[in-house]
C-alpha atoms as a PDB file:
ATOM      1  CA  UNK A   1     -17.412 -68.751 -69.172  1.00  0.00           C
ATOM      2  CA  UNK A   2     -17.169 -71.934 -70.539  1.00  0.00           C
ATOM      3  CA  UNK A   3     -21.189 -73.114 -70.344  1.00  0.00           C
ATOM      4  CA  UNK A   4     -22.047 -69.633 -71.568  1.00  0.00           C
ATOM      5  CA  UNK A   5     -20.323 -70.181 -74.660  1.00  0.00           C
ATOM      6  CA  UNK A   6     -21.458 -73.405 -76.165  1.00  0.00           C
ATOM      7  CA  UNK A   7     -20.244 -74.112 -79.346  1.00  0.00           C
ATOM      8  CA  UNK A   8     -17.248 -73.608 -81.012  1.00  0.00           C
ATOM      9  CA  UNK A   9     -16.243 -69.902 -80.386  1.00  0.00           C
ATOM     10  CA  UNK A  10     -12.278 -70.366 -80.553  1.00  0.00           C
ATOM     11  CA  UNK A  11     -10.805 -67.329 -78.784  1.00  0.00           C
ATOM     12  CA  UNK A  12     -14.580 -65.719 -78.214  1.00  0.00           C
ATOM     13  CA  UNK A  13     -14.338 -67.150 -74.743  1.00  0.00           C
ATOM     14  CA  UNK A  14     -11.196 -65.303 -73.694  1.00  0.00           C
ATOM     15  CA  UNK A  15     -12.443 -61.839 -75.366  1.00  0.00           C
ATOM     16  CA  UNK A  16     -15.750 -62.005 -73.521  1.00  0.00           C
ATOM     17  CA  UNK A  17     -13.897 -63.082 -70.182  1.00  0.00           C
ATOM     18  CA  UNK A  18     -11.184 -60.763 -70.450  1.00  0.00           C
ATOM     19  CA  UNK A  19     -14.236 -57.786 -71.255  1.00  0.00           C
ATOM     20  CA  UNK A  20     -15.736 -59.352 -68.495  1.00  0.00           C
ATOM     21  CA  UNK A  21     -13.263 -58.837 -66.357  1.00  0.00           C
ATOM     22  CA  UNK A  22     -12.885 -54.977 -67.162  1.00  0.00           C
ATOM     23  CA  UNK A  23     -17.146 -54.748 -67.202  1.00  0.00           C
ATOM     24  CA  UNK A  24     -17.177 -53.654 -70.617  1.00  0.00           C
ATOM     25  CA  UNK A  25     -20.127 -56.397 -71.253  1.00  0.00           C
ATOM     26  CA  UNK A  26     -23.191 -54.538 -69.929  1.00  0.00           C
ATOM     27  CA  UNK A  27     -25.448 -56.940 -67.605  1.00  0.00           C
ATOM     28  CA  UNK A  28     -28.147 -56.579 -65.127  1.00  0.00           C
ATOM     29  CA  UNK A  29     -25.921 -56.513 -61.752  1.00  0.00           C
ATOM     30  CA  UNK A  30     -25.175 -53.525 -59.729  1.00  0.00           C
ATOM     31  CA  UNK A  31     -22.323 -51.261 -61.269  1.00  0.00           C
ATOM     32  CA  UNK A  32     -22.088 -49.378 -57.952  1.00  0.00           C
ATOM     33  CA  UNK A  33     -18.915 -50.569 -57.637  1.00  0.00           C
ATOM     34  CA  UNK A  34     -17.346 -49.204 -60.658  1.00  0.00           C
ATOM     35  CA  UNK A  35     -14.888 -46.379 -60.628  1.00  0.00           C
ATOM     36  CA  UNK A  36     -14.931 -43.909 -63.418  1.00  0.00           C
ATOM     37  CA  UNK A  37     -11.738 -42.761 -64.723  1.00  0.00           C
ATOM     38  CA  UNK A  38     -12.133 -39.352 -64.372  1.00  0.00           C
ATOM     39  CA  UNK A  39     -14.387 -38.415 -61.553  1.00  0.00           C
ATOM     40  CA  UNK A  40     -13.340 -41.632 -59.441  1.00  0.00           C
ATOM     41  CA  UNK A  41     -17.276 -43.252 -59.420  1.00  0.00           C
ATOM     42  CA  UNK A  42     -19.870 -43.208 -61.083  1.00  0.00           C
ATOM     43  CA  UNK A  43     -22.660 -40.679 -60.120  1.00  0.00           C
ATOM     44  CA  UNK A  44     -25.922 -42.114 -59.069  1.00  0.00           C
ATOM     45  CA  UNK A  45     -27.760 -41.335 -61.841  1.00  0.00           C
ATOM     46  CA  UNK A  46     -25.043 -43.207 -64.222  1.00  0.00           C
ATOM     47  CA  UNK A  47     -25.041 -46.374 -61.346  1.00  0.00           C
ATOM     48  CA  UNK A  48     -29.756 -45.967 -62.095  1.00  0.00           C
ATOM     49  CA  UNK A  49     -29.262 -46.253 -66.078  1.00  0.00           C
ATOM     50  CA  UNK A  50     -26.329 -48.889 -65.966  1.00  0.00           C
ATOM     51  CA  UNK A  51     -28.815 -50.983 -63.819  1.00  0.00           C
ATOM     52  CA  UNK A  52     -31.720 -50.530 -66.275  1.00  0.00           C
ATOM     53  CA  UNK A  53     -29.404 -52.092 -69.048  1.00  0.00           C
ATOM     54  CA  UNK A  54     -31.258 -54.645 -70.973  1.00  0.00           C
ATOM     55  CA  UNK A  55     -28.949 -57.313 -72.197  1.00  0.00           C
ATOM     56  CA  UNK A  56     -29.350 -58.426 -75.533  1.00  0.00           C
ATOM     57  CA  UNK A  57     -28.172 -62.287 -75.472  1.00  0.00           C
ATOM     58  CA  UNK A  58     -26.628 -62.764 -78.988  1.00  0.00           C
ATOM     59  CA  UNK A  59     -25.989 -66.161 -81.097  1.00  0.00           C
ATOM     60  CA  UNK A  60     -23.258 -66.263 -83.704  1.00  0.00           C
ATOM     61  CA  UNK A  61     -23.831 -68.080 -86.292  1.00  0.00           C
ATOM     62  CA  UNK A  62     -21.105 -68.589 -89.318  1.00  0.00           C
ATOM     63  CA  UNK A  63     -18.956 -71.233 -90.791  1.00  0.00           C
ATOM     64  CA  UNK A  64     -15.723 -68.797 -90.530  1.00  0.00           C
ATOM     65  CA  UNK A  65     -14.644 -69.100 -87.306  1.00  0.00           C
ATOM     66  CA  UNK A  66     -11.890 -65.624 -88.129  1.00  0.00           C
ATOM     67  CA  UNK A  67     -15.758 -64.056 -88.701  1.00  0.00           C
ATOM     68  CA  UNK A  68     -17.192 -65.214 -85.103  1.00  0.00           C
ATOM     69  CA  UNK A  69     -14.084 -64.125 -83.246  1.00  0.00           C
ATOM     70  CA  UNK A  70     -13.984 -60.757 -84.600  1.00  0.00           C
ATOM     71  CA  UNK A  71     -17.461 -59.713 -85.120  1.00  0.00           C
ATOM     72  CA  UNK A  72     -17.981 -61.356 -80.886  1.00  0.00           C
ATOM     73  CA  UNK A  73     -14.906 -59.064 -80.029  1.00  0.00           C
ATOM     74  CA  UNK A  74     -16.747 -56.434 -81.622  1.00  0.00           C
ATOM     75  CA  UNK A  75     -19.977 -57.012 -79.821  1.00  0.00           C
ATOM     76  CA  UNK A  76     -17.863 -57.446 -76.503  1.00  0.00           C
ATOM     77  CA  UNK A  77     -17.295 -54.252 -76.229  1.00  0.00           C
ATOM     78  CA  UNK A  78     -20.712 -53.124 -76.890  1.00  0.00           C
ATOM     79  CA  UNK A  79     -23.297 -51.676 -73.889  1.00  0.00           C
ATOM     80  CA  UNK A  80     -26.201 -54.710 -73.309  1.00  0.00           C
ATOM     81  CA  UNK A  81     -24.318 -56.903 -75.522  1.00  0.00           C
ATOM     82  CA  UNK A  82     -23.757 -60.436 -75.121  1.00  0.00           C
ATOM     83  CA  UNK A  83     -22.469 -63.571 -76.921  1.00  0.00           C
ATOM     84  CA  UNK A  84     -23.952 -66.781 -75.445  1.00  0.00           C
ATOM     85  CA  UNK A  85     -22.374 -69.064 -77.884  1.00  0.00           C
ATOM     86  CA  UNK A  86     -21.557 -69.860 -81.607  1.00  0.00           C
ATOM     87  CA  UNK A  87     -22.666 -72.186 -84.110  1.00  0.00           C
ATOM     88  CA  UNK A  88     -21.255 -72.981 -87.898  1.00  0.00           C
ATOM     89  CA  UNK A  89     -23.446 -75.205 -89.159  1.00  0.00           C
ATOM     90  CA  UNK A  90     -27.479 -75.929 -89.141  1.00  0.00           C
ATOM     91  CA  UNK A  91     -27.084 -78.848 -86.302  1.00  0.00           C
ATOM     92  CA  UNK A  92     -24.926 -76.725 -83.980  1.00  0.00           C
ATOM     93  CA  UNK A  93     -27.174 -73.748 -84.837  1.00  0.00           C
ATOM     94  CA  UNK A  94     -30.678 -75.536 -83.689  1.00  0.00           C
ATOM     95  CA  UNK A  95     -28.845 -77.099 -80.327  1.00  0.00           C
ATOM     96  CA  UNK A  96     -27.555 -73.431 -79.875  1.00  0.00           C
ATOM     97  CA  UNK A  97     -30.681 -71.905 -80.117  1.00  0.00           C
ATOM     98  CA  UNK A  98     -32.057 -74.425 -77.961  1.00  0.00           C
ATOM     99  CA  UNK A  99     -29.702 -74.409 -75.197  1.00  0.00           C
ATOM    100  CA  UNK A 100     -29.028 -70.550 -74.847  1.00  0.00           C
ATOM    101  CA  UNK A 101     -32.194 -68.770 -75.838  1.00  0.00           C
ATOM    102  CA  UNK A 102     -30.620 -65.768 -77.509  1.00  0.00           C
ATOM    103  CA  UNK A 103     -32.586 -62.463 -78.375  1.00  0.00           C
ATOM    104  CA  UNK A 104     -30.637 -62.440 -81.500  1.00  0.00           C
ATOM    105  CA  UNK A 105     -28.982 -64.716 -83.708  1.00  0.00           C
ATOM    106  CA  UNK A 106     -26.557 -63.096 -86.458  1.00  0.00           C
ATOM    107  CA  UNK A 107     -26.289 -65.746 -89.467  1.00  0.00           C
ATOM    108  CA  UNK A 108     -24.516 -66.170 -92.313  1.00  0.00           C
ATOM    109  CA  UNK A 109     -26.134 -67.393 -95.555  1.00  0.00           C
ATOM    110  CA  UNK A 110     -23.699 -70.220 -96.082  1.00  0.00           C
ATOM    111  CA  UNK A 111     -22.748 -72.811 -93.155  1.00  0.00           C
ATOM    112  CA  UNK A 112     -20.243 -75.597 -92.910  1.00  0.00           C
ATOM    113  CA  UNK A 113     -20.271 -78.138 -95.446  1.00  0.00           C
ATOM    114  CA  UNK A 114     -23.755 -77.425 -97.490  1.00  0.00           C
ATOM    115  CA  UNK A 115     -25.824 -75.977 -95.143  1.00  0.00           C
ATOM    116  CA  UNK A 116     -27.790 -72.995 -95.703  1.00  0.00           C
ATOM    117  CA  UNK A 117     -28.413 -70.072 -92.732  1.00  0.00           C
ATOM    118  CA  UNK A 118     -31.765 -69.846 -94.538  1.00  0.00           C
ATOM    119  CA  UNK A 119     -32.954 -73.582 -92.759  1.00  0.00           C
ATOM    120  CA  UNK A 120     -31.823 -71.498 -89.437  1.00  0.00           C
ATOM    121  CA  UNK A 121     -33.649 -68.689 -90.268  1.00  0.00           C
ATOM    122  CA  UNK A 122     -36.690 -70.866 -90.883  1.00  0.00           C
ATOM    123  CA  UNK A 123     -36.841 -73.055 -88.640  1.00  0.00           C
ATOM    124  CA  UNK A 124     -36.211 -69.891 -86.005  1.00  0.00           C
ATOM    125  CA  UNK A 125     -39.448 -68.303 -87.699  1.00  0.00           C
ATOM    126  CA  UNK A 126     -41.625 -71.399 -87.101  1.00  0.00           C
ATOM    127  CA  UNK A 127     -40.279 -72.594 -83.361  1.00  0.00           C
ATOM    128  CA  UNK A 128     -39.269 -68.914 -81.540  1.00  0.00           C
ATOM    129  CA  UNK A 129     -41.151 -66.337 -82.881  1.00  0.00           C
ATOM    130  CA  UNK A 130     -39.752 -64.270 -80.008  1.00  0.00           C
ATOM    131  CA  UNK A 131     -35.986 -64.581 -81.183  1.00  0.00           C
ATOM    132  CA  UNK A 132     -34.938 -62.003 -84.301  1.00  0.00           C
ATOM    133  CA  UNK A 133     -32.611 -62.788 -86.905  1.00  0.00           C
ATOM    134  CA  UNK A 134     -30.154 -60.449 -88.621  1.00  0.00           C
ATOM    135  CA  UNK A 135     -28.050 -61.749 -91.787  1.00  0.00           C
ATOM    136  CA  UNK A 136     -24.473 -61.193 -91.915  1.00  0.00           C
ATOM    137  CA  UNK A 137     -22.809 -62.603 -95.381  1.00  0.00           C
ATOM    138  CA  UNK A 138     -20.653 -62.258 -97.861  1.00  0.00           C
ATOM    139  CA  UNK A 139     -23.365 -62.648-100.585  1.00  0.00           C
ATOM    140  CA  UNK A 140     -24.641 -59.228-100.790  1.00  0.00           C
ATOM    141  CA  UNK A 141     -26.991 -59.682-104.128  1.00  0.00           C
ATOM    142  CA  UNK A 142     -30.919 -58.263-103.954  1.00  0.00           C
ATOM    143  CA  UNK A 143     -32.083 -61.513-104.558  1.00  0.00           C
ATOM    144  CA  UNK A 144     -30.317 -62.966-101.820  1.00  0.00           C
ATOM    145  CA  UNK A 145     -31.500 -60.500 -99.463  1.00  0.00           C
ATOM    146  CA  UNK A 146     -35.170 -60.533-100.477  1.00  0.00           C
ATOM    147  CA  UNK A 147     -34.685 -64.095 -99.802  1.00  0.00           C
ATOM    148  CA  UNK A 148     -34.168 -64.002 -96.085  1.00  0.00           C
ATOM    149  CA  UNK A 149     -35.670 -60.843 -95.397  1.00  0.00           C
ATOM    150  CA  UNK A 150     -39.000 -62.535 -96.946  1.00  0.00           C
ATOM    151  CA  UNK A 151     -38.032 -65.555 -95.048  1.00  0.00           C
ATOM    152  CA  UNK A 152     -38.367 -63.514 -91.392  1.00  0.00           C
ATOM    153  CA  UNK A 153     -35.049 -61.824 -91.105  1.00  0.00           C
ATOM    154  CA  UNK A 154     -35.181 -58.453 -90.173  1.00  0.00           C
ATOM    155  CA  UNK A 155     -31.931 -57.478 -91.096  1.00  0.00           C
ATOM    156  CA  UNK A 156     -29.098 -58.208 -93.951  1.00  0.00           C
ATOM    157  CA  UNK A 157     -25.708 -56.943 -93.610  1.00  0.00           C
ATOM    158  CA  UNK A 158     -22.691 -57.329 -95.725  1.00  0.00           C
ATOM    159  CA  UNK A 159     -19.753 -58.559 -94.510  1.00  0.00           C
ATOM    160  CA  UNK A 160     -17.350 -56.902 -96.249  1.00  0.00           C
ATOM    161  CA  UNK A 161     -18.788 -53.774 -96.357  1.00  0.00           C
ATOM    162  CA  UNK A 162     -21.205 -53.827 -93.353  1.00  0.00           C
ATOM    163  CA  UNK A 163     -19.528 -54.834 -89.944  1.00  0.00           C
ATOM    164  CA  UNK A 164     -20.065 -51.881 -87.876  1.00  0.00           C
ATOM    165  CA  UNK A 165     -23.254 -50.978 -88.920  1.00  0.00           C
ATOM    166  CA  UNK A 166     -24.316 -54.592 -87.860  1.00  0.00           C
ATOM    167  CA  UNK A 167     -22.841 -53.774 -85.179  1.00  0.00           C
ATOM    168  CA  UNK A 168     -24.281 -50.380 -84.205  1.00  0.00           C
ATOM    169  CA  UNK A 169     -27.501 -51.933 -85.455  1.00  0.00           C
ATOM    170  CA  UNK A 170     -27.833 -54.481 -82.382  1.00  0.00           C
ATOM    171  CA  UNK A 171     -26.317 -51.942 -80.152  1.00  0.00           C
ATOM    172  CA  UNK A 172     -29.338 -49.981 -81.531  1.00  0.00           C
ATOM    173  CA  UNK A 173     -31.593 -52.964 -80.308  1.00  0.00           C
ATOM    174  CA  UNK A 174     -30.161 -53.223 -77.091  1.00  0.00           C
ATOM    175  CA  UNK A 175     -30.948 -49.425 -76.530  1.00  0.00           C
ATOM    176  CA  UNK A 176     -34.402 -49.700 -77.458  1.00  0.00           C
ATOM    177  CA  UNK A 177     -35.328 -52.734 -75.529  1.00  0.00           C
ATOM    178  CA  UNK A 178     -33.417 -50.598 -72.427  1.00  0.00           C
ATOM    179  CA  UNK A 179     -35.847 -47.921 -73.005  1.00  0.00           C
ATOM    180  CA  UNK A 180     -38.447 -50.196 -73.284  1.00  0.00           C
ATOM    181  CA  UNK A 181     -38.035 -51.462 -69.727  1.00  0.00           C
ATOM    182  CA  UNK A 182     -37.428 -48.043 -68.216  1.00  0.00           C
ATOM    183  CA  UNK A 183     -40.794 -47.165 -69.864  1.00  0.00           C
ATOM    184  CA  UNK A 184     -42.633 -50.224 -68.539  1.00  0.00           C
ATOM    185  CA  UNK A 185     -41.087 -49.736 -65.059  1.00  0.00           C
ATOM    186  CA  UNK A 186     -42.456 -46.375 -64.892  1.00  0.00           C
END
């Protein structure tokens, strides 16, 4: 798990590996040898659509580490979901992005020392225009979201009222893009 999770993601590494370890993170590998709780296994139909899962590879990025550990735990336990690492500020953030290739980075407005997300989100816009950003802060002001949304985000969530829904919200994405393949492999 270790080169999965670059970055500093505290006690992100042992949530992911211990929902690892129980399959609760979704990936593209054969489920077939799953056993459902109820019936014993998994029909063959639910084996097909676990297969067709499309794994959205997710970046946190936030200078709280309390905020990275539980919004990852969150995501660990959501279908095609997947943490590949953490940043908290802008130079962790680029490397990151560099090194892991996420589908999605979740930032926070304000980084480490006096970095802004907004330099992420930029520089994201102008390097990976394949890799979305959502915006998950505490600063929940219009103007601040007008900001980033103008600036390429495609989301803003608040933290303190917002969690799940960002949550849901990238579950959301990780449905769609599932859909999306089943459709294109048709």
């Amino acid at each position: 798990m270790e080169s999965r999770h670059p970055g500093n993601c505290g006690k992100l590494r042992q949530v992911a590996q211990h929902a690892a370890e129980r399959r609760i993170l979704c990936r593209e590998i054969d489920f077939a040898h799953l056993v459902h709780p109820q019936s014993g296994a998994p029909s063959p139909q639910d084996r097909e659509n676990m297969r067709k899962v499309q794994v959205v590879k997710v970046l946190l990025v936030d200078d709280s580490e309390a905020i990275r550990e539980s919004f990852g735990a969150l995501l660990a336990t959501a279908p095609g979901v997947e943490v590949v690492g953490c940043a908290e500020d802008v130079a962790s953030a680029l490397a990151a992005i560099a090194s892991t290739r996420p589908d999605l980075i979740v930032l926070d407005a304000r980084l480490r020392g006096l970095d802004k997300g907004i330099d992420v989100l930029r520089h994201v816009r102008q390097n990976y225009s394949d890799i979305q950003v959502i915006v998950l802060s505490a600063f929940s002001w219009a103007s601040m979201r007008k900001r980033h949304m103008d600036a390429g985000a495609v989301a803003y969530f608040d933290k303190s009222t917002e969690f799940s829904q960002a949550r849901d919200w990238i579950v959301a994405l990780s449905s769609a893009r599932s859909i999306k393949a089943s459709t294109d492999r048709s």
